[in-house]
C-alpha atoms as a PDB file:
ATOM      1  CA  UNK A   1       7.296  -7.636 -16.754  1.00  0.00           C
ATOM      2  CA  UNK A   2       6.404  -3.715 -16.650  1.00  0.00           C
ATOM      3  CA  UNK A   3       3.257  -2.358 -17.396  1.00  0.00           C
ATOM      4  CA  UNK A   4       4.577  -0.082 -19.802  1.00  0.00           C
ATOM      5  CA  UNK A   5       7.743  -0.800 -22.320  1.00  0.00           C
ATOM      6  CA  UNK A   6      10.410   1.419 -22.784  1.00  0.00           C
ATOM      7  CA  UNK A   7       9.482   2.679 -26.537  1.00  0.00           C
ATOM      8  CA  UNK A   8       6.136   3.335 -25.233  1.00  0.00           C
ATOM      9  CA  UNK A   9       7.673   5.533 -22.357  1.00  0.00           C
ATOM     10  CA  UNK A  10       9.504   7.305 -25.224  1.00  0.00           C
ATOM     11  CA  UNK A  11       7.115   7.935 -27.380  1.00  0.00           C
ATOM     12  CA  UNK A  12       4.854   9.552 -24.683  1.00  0.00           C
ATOM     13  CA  UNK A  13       7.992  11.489 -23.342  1.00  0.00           C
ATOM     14  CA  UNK A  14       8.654  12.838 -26.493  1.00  0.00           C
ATOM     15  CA  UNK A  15       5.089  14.030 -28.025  1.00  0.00           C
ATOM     16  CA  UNK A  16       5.177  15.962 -24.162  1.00  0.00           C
ATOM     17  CA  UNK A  17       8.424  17.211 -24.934  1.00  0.00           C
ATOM     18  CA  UNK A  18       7.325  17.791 -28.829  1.00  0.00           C
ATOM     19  CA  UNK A  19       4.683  20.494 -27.714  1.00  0.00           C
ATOM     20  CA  UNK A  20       1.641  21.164 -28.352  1.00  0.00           C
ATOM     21  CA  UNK A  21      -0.781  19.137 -25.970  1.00  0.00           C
ATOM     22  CA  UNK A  22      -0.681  19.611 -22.012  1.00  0.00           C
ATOM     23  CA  UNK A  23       0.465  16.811 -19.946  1.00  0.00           C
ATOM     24  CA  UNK A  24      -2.976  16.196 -18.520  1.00  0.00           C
ATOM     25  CA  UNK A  25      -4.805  15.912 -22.145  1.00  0.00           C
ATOM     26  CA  UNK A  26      -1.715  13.469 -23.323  1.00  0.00           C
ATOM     27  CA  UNK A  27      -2.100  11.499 -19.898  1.00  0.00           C
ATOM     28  CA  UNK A  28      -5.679  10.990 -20.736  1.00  0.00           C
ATOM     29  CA  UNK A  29      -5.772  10.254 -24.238  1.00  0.00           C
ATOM     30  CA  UNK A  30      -3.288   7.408 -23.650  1.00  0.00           C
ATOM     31  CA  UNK A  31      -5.231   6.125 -20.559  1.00  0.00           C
ATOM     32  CA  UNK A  32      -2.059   7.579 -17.949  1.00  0.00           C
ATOM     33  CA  UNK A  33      -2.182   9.249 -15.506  1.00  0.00           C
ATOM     34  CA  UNK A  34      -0.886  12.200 -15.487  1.00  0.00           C
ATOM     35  CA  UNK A  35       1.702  12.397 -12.902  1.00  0.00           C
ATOM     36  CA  UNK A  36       3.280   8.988 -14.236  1.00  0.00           C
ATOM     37  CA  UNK A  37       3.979  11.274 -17.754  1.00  0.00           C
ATOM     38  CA  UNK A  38       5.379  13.941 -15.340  1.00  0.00           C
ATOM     39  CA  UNK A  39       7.437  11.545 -13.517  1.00  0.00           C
ATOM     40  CA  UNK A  40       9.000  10.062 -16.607  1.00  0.00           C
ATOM     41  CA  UNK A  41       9.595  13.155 -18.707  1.00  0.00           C
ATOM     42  CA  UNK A  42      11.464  14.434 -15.545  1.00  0.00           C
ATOM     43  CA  UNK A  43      13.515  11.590 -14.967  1.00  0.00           C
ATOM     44  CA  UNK A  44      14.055  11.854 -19.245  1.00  0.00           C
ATOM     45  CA  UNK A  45      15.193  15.177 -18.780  1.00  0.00           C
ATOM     46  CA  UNK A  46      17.215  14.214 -16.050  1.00  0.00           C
ATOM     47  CA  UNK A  47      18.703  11.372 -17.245  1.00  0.00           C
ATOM     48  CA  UNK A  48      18.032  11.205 -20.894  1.00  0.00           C
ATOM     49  CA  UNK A  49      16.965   7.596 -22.128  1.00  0.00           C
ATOM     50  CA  UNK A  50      18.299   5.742 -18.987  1.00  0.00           C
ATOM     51  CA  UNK A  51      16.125   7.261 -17.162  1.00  0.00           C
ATOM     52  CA  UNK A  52      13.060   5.420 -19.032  1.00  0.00           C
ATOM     53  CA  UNK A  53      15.064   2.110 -18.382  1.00  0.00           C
ATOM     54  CA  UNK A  54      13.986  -0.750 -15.951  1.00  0.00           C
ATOM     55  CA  UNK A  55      16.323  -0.226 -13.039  1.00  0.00           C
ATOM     56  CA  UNK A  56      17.780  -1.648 -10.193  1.00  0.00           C
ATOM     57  CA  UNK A  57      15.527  -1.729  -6.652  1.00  0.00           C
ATOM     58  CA  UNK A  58      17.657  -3.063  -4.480  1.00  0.00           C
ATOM     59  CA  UNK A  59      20.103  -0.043  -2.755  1.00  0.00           C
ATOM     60  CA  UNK A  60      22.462  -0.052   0.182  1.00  0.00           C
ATOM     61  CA  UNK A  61      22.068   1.412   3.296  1.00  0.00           C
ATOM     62  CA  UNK A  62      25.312   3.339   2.293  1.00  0.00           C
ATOM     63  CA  UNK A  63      23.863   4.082  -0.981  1.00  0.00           C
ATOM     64  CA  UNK A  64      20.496   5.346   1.232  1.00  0.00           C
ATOM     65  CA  UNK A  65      21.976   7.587   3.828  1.00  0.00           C
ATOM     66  CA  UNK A  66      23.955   9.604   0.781  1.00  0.00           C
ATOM     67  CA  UNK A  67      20.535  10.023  -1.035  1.00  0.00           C
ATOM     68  CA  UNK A  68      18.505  11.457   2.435  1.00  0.00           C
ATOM     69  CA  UNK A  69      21.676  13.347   3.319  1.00  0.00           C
ATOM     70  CA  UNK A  70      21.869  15.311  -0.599  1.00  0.00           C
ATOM     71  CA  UNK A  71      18.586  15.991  -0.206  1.00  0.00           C
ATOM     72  CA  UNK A  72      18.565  17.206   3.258  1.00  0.00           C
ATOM     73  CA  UNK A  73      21.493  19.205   2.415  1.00  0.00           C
ATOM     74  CA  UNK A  74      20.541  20.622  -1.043  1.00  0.00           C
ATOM     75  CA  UNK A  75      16.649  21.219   0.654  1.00  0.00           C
ATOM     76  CA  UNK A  76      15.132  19.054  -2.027  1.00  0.00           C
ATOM     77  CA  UNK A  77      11.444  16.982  -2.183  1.00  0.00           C
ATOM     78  CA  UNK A  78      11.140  13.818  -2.317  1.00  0.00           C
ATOM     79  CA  UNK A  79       9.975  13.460  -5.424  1.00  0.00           C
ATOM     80  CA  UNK A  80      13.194  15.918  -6.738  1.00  0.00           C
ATOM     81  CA  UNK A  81      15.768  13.537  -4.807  1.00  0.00           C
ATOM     82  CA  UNK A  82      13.947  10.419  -6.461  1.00  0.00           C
ATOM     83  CA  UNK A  83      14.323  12.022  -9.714  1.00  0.00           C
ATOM     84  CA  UNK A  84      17.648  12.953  -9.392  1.00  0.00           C
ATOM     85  CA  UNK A  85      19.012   9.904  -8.278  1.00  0.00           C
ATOM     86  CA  UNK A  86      17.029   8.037 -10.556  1.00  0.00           C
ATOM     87  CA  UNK A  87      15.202   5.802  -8.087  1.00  0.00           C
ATOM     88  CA  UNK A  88      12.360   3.145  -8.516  1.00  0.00           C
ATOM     89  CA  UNK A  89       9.308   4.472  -7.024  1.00  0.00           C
ATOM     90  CA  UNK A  90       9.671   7.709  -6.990  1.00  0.00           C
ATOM     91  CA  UNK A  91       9.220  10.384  -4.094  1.00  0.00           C
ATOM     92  CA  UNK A  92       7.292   7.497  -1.941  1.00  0.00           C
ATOM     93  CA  UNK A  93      10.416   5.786  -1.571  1.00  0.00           C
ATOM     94  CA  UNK A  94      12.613   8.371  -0.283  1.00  0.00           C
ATOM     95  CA  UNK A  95      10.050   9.443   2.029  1.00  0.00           C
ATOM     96  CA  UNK A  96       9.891   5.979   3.357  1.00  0.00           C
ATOM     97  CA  UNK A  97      13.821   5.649   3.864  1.00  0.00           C
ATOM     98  CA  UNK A  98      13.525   9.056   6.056  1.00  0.00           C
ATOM     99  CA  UNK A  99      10.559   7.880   7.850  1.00  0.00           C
ATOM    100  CA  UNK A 100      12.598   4.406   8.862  1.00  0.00           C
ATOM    101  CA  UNK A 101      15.516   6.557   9.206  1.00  0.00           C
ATOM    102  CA  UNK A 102      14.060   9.101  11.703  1.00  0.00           C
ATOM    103  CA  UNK A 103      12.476   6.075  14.116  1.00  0.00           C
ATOM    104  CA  UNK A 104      15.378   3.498  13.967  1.00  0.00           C
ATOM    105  CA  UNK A 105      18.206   5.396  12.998  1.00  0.00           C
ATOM    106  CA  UNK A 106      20.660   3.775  10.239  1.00  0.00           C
ATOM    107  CA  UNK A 107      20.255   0.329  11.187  1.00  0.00           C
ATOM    108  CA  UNK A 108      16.644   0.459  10.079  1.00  0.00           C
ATOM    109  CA  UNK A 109      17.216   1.091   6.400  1.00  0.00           C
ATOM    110  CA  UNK A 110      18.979  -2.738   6.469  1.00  0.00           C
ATOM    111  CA  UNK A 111      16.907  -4.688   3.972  1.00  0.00           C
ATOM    112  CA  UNK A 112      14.422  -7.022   5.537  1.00  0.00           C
ATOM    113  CA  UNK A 113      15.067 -10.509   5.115  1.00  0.00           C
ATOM    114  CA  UNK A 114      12.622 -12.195   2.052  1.00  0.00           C
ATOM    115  CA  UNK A 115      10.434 -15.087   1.488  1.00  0.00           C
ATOM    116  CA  UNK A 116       9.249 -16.985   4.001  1.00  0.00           C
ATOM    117  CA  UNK A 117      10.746 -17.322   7.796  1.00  0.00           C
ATOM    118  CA  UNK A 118      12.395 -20.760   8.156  1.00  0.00           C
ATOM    119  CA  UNK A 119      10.315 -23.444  10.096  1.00  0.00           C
ATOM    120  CA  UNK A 120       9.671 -22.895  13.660  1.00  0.00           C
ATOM    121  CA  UNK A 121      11.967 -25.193  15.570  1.00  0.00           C
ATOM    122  CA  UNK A 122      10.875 -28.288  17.246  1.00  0.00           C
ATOM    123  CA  UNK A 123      10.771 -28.305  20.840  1.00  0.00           C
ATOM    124  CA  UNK A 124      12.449 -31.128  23.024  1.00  0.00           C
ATOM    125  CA  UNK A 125      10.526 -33.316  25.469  1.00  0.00           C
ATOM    126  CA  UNK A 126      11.220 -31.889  28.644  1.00  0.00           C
ATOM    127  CA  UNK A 127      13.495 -34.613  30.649  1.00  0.00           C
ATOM    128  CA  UNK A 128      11.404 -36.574  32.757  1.00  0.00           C
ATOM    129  CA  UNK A 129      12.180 -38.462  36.362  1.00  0.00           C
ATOM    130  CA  UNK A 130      13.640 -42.046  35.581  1.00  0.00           C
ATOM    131  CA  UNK A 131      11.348 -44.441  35.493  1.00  0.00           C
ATOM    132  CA  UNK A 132       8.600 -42.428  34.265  1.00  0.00           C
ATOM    133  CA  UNK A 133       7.132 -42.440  31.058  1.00  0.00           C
ATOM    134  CA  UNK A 134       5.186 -39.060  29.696  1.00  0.00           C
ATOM    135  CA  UNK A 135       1.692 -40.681  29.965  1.00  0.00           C
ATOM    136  CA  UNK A 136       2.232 -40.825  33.831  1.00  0.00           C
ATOM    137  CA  UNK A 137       3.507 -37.634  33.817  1.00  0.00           C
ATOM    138  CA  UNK A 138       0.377 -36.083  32.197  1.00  0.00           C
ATOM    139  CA  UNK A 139      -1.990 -38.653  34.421  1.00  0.00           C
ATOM    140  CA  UNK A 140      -0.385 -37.199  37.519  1.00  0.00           C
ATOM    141  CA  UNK A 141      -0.067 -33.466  36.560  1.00  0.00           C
ATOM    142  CA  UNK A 142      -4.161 -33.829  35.424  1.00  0.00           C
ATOM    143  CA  UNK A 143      -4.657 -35.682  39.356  1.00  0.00           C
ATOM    144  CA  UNK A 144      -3.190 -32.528  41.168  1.00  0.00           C
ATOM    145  CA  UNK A 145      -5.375 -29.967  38.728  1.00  0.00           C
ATOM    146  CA  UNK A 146      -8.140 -31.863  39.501  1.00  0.00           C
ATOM    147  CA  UNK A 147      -7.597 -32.135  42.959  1.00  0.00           C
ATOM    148  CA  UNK A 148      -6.870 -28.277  43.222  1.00  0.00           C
ATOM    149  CA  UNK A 149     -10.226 -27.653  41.297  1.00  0.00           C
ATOM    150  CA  UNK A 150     -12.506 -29.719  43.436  1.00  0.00           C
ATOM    151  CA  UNK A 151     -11.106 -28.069  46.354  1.00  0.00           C
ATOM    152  CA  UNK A 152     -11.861 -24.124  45.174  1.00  0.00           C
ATOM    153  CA  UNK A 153     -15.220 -25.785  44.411  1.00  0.00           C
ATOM    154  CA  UNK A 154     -15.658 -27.042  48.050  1.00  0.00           C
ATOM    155  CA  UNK A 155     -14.678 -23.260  48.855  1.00  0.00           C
ATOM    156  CA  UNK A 156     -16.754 -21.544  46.995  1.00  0.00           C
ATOM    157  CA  UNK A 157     -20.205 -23.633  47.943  1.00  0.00           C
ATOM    158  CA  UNK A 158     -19.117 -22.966  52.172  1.00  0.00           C
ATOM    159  CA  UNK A 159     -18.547 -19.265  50.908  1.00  0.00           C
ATOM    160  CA  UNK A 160     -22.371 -19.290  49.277  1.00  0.00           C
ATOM    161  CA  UNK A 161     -23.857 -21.290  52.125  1.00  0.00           C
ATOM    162  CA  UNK A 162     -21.944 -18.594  54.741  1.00  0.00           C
ATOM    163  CA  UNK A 163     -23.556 -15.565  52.871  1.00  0.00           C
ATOM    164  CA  UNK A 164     -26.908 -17.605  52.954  1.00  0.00           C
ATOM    165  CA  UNK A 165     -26.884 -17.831  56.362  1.00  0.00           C
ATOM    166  CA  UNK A 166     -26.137 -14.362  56.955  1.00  0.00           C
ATOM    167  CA  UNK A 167     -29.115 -13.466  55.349  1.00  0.00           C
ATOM    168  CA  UNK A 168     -31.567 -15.339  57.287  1.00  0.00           C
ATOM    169  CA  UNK A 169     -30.302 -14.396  60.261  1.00  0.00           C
ATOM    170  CA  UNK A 170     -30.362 -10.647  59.669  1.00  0.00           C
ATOM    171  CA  UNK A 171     -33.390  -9.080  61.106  1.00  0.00           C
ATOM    172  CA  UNK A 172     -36.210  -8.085  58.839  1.00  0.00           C
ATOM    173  CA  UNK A 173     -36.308  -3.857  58.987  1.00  0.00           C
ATOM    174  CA  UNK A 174     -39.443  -3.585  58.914  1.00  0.00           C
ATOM    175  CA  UNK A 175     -41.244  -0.807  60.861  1.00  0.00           C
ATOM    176  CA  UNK A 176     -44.288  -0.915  63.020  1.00  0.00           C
ATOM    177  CA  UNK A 177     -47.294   0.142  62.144  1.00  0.00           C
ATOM    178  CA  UNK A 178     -48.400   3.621  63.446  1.00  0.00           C
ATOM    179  CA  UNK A 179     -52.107   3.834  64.108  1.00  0.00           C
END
């Protein structure tokens, strides 16, 4: 459902239109704001009643690369091309098919696919040695880690005790006393 209904549009359009009271003071008194009347009573006077109308918001890529093409060509804004070609969302949505189309090139403007992704597939047991089950595999797979840990342990505490040493050993640098 819109926020606002076509008669409403309309009416607001038309008391613009009618003269009289500035866009900002009719924006306000209805509780608008004021570039949503300006948007509509351009795309009236573009497009006449139609142009109040829910409309379609689903284009082509075709249909986009004509739109940023008439407006590069005829030098217009983005908010000019939206109005002209009567698009949902005004000037933000051209400017967002040019900024796709400048990083990705055409294939960028292809709609993204909606909803939810599909489930992620389900991944198949890796094929094991006949005659073993998985539960060995993982018993001897968790042997070797723990065999490869205990040995960097081992390293690590001759490594410390080697440094230790070291450090005994060195001679104290301590100078005589002068006297």
């Amino acid at each position: 459902m819109t926020k606002y209904d076509e008669s409403f549009k309309l009416k607001m359009v038309q008391k613009y239109l009618g003269g009289g009271i500035s866009n900002r003071a009719l924006a306000e008194q209805a509780g608008l704001h004021a570039s949503l009347l300006r948007q509509w009573t351009n795309s009236y006077q573009a497009h006449g009643i139609d142009g109040l109308r829910k409309k379609f918001s689903r284009y082509s890529v075709k249909f986009k690369l004509h739109v940023l093409a008439h407006a590069k060509h005829q030098e217009l804004s983005d908010k000019q091309t939206a109005v002209i070609f009567g698009l949902r969302g005004g000037g933000g949505v051209v400017a967002q098919w040019r900024r796709l189309y400048d990083q990705g090139g055409a294939q960028a403007l292809h709609p993204k696919p909606r909803g939810r992704p599909p489930k992620m597939p389900i991944s198949k047991p890796t094929p094991s040695a006949p005659g073993q089950t998985k539960d060995s595999q993982t018993l001897e797979s968790l042997r070797k880690e723990n065999e490869a840990l205990r040995a960097e342990v081992a390293y690590l505490k001759k490594l410390e005790a080697l440094v230790q040493a070291s450090r005994q050993a060195a001679p104290k640098g301590r100078k005589p006393s002068s006297s």
